[in-house]
Protein backbone atom coordinates (compact mmCIF):
# COMPACT_ATOMS: atom_id res chain seq x y z
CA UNK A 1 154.05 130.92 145.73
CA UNK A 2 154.02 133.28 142.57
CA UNK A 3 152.45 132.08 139.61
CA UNK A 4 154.14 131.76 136.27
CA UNK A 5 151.96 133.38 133.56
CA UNK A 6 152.55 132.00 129.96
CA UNK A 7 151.41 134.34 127.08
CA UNK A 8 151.37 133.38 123.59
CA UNK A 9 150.53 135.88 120.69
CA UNK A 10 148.65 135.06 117.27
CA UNK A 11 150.60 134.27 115.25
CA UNK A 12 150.73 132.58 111.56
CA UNK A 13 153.37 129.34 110.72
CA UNK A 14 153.88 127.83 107.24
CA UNK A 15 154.15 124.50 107.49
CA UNK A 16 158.27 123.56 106.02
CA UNK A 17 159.27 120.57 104.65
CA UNK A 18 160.55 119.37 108.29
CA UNK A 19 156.67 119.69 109.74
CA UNK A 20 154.83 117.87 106.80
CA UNK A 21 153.31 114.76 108.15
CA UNK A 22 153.44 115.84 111.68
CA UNK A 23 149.64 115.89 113.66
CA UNK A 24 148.29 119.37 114.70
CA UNK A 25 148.50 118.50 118.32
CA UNK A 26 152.00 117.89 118.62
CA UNK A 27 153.06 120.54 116.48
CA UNK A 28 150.84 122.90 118.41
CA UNK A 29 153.04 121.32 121.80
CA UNK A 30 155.75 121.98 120.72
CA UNK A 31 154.44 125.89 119.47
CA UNK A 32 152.85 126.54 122.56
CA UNK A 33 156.11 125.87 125.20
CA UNK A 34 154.61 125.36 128.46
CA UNK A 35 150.61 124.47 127.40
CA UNK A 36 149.01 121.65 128.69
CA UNK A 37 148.03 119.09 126.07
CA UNK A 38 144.32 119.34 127.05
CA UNK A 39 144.05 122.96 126.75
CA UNK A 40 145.71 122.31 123.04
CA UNK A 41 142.66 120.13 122.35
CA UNK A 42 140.38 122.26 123.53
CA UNK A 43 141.50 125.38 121.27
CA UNK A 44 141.50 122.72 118.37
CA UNK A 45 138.11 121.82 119.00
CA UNK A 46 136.33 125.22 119.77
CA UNK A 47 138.05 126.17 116.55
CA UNK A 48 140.69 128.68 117.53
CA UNK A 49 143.20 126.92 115.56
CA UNK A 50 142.67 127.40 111.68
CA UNK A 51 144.54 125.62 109.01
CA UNK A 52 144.23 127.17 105.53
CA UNK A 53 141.28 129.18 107.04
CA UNK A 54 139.55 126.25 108.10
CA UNK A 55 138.66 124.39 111.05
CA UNK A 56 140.62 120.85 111.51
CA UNK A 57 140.66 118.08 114.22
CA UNK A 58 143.60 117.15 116.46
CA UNK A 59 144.25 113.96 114.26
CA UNK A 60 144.76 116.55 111.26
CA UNK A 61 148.50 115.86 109.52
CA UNK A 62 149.99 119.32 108.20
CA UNK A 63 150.68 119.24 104.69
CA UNK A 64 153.64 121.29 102.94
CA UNK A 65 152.69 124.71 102.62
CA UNK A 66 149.60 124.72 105.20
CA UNK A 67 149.31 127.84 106.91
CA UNK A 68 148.73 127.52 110.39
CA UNK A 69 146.60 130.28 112.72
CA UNK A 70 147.85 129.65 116.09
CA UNK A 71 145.34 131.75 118.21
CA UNK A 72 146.49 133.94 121.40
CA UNK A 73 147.26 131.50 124.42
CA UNK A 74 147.43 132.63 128.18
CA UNK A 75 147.66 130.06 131.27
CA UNK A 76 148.83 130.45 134.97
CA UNK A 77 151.08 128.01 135.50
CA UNK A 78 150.16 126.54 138.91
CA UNK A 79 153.22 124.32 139.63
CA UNK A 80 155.15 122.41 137.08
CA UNK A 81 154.18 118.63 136.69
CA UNK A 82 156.33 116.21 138.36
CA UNK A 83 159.10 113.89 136.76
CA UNK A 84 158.59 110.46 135.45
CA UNK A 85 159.36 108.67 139.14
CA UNK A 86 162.83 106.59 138.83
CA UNK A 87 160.62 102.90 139.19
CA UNK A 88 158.79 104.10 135.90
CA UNK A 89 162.02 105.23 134.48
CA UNK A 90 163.43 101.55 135.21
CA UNK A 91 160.66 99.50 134.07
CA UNK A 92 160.66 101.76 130.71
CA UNK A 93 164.27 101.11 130.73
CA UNK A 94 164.01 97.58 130.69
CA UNK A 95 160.71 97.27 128.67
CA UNK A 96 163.52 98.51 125.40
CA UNK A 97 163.43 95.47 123.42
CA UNK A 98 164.53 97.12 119.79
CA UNK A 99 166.94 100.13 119.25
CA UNK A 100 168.80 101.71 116.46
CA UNK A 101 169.56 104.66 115.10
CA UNK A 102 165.74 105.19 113.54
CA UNK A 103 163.67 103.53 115.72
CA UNK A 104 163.02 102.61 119.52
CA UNK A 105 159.99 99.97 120.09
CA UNK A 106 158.90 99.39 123.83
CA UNK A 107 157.56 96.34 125.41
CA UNK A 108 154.75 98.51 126.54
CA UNK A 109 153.42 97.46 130.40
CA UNK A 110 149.75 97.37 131.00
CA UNK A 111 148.29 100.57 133.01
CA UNK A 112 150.96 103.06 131.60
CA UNK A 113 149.47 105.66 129.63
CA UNK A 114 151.77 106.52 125.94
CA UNK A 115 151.59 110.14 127.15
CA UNK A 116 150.99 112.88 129.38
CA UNK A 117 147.00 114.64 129.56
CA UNK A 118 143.91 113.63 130.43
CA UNK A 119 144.76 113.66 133.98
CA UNK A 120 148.21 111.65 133.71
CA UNK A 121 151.31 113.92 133.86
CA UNK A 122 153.61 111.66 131.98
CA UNK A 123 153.58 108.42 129.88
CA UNK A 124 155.76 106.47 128.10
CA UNK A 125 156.94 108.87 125.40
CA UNK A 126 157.56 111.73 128.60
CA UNK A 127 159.66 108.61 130.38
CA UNK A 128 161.60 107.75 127.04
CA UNK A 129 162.61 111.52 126.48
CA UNK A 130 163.92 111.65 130.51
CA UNK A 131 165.97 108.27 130.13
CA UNK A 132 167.56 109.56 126.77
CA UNK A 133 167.78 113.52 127.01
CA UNK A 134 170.69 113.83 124.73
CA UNK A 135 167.93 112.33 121.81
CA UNK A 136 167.01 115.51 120.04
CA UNK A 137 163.86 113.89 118.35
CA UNK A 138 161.56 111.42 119.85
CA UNK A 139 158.00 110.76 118.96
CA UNK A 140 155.47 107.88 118.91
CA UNK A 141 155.10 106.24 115.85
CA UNK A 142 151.27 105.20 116.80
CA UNK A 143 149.70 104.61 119.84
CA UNK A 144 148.30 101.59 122.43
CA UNK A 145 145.50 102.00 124.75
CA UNK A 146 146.49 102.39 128.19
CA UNK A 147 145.55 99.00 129.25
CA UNK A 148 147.24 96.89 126.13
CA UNK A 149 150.85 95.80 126.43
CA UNK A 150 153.19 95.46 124.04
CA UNK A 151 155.02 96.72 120.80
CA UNK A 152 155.00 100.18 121.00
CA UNK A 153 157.17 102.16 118.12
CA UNK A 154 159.05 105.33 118.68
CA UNK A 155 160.52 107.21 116.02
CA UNK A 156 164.33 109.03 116.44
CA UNK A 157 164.63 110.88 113.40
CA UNK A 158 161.48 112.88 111.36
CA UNK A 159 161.95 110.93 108.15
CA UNK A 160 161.38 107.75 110.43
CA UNK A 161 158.70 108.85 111.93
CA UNK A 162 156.87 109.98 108.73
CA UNK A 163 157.99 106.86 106.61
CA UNK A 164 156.46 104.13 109.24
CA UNK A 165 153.22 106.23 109.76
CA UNK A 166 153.14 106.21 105.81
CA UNK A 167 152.97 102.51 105.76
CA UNK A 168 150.68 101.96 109.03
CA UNK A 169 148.08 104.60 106.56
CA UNK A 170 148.78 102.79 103.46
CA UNK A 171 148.17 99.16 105.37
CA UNK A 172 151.90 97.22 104.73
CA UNK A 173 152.55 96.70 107.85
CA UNK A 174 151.69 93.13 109.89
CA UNK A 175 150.46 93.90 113.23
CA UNK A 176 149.27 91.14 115.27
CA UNK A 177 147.68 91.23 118.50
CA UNK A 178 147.57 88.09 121.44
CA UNK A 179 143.69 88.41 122.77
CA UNK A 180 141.73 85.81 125.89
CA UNK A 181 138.36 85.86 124.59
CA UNK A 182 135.13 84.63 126.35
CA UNK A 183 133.21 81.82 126.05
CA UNK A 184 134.19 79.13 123.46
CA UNK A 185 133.59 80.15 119.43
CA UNK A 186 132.04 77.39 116.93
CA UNK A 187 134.71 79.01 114.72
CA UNK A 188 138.28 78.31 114.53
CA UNK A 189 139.34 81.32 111.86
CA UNK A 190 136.79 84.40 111.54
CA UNK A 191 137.07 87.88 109.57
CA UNK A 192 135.24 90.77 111.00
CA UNK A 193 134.63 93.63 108.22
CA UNK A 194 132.78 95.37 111.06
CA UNK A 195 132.10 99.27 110.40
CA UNK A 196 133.01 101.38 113.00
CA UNK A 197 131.76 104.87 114.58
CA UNK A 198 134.14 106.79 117.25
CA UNK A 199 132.10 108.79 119.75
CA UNK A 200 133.51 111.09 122.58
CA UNK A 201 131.48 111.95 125.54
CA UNK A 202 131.11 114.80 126.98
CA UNK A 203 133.67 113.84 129.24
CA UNK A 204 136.68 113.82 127.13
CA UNK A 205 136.40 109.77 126.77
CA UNK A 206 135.86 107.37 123.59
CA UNK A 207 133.46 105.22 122.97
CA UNK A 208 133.01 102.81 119.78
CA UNK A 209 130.36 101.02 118.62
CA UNK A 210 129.53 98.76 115.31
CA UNK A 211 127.60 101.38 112.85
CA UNK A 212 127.05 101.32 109.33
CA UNK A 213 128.38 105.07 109.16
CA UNK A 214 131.26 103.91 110.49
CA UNK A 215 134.55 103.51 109.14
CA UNK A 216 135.73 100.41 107.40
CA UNK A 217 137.51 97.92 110.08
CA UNK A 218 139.00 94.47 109.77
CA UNK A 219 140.26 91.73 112.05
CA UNK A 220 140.67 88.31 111.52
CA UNK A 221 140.46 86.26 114.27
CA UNK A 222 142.63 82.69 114.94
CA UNK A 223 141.81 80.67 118.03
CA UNK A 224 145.63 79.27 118.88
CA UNK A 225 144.11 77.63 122.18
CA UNK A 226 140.73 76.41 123.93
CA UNK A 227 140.23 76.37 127.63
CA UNK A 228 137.39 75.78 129.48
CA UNK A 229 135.32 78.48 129.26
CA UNK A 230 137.82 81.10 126.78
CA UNK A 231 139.99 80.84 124.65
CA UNK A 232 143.67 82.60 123.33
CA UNK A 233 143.11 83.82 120.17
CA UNK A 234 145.82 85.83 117.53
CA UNK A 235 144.27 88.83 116.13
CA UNK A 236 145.55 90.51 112.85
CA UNK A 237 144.15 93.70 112.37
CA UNK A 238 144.56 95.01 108.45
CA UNK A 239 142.96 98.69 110.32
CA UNK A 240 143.75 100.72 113.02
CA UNK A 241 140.82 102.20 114.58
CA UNK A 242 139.92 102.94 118.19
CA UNK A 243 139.29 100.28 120.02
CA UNK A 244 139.19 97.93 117.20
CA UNK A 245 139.54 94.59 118.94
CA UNK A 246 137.97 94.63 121.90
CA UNK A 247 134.46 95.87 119.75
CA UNK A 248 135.06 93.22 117.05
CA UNK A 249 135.47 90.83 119.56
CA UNK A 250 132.14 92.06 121.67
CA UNK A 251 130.36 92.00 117.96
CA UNK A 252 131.66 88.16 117.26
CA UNK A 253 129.54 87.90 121.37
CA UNK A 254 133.51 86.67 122.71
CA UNK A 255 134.35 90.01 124.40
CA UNK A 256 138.18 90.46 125.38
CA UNK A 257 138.76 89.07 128.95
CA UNK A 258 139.13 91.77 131.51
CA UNK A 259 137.53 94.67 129.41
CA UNK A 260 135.64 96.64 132.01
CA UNK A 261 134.30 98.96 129.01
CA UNK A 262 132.98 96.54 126.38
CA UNK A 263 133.55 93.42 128.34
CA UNK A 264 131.33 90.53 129.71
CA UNK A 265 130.95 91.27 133.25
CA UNK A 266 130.13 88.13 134.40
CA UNK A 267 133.11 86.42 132.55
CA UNK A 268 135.32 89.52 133.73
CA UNK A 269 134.71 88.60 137.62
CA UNK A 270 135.05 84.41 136.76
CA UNK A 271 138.37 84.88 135.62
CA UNK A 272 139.35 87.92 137.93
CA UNK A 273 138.43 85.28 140.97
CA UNK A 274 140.72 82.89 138.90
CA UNK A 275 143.65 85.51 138.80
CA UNK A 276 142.99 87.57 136.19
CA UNK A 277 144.15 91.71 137.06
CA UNK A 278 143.85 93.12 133.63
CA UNK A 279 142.81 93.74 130.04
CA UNK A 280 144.09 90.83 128.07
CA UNK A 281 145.17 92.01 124.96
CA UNK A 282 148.51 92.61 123.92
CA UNK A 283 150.24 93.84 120.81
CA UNK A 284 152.42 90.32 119.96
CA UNK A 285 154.49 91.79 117.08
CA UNK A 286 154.67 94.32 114.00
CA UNK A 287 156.17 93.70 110.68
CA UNK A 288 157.04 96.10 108.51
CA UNK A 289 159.85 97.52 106.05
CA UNK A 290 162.51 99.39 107.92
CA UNK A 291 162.99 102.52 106.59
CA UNK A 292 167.18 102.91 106.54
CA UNK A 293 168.06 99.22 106.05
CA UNK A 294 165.31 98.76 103.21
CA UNK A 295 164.58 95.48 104.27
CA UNK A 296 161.56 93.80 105.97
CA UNK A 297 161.74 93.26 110.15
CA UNK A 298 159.73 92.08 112.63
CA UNK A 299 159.60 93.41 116.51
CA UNK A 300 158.16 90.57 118.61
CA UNK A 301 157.25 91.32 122.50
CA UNK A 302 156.96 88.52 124.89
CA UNK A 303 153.41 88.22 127.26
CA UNK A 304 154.40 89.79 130.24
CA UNK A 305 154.98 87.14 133.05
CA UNK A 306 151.68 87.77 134.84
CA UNK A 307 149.76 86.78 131.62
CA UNK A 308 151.77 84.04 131.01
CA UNK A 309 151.53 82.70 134.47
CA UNK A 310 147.83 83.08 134.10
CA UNK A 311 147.66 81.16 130.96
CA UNK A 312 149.01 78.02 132.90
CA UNK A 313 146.44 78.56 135.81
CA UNK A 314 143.54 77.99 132.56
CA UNK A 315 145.55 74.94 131.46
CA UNK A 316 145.42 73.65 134.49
């Protein structure tokens, strides 16, 4: 089979008025036709890719007027990836629980990644752009870990997109999460102000710990129901960091049922003998003001029937 090479010259962008607000990585994507997202990373982070001159990470938002150095690219192109299968494409299709002309939000399933990379060829964002090709412009709003459920927000237009990230950054927006902790808490309502530090390993993957030089974090914790040994547990989160529940919840010593990375093991296997298959942590609702309709709304996703089923084996 013959190789496809794709070349890509140096070349220099100023950032336009429909680009402001939009991350270096998926500007870069959509630059560089045909480059993986992990080789984008990797020329972000060895500092090929200047912005005013200057180095920037992959979370970097272009401002109006940035000038972008986009350094030389060239890949073989072994095969192309493979389509989002059609049972991914249906349970996508029927995860849809808001749509208008602005905005898609997602009942996002446990185990599916939000995008392609990192050894996944496609996520949900790929799967949304197959089931709706004649969509010009769709882009996640934020993101979930691959193991949450839940709301997931997608954006249809640019000035959506920018004007919900704007009030995720500025904090006026009501996210709340549905979390099983372990063990039983002596509290019934608890704030975590937490600091947190975001590490990545050599191996590409994140890793969070409590850390005084980290960034400010807060959760507040409600326990809505006590079983015998857990208990359910709404979690409001006022920031958005990595992993920002599950290492609260490890810091408060009631780590998120079913976390294999910060989790209690031995609590992980009681409840996995009882049933349990997964992280249990899922994005409830948001709340926030709609950009268009200029009014306040709320996206609520159900507990997927496996959690809910699980929930009346604990009752029991």
């Amino acid at each position: 089979m013959n190789h496809k090479i794709i070349t890509h010259s140096v070349k220099f962008v100023e950032i336009n008025a429909n680009n402001a607000g939009q991350r270096i990585d998926n500007f870069l994507l959509n630059q560089l036709k045909g480059v993986p997202r992990g080789h984008i990373y990797k020329i972000i982070r060895k500092g090929e890719v200047r912005v005013n001159k200057g180095r920037i990470k992959q979370t970097y938002k272009l401002q109006y007027g940035d000038s972008v150095r986009i350094p030389p690219v060239s890949l073989t192109k072994k095969k192309a990836l493979p389509a989002p299968g059609r049972s991914l494409l249906t349970l996508i299709e029927n995860s849809i629980i808001f749509e208008d002309s602005s905005l898609l939000a997602i009942n996002k399933p446990s185990g599916v990644a939000v995008h392609g990379g990192s050894g996944v060829s496609y996520g949900i964002i790929e799967a949304i752009r197959a089931l709706k090709p004649d969509e010009k412009f769709l882009e996640l709003i934020h993101r979930l870990d691959k193991d949450t459920s839940g709301c997931l927000l997608i954006a249809k237009k640019r000035s959506a997109l920018i004007a919900v990230q704007d009030l995720l950054r500025n904090r006026q927006t009501d996210k709340r999460y549905l979390a099983l902790l372990c063990g039983l808490p002596d509290f019934n309502k608890q704030k975590v102000t937490a600091p947190l530090l975001r590490e990545e390993l050599k191996s590409g993957e994140r890793f969070v710990r409590v850390d005084q030089k980290g960034k400010e974090s807060t959760s507040f914790f409600s326990i809505l129901e006590r079983f015998n040994d857990s208990v359910l547990a709404e979690v409001k989160i006022i920031t958005g960091r990595t992993h920002q529940i599950r290492v609260h919840a490890k810091y408060l010593g009631h780590n998120v049922a079913g976390d294999s990375k910060y989790g209690n093991y031995a609590c992980n296997q009681r409840l996995k003998d009882r049933g349990l298959k997964r992280l249990f942590l899922h994005s409830a609702q948001i709340s926030f003001k709609h950009p268009d309709l200029n009014k306040q709304i709320t996206i609520k996703a159900p507990l997927s029937a496996d959690l809910e089923q699980f929930l009346l084996i604990l009752k029991k």
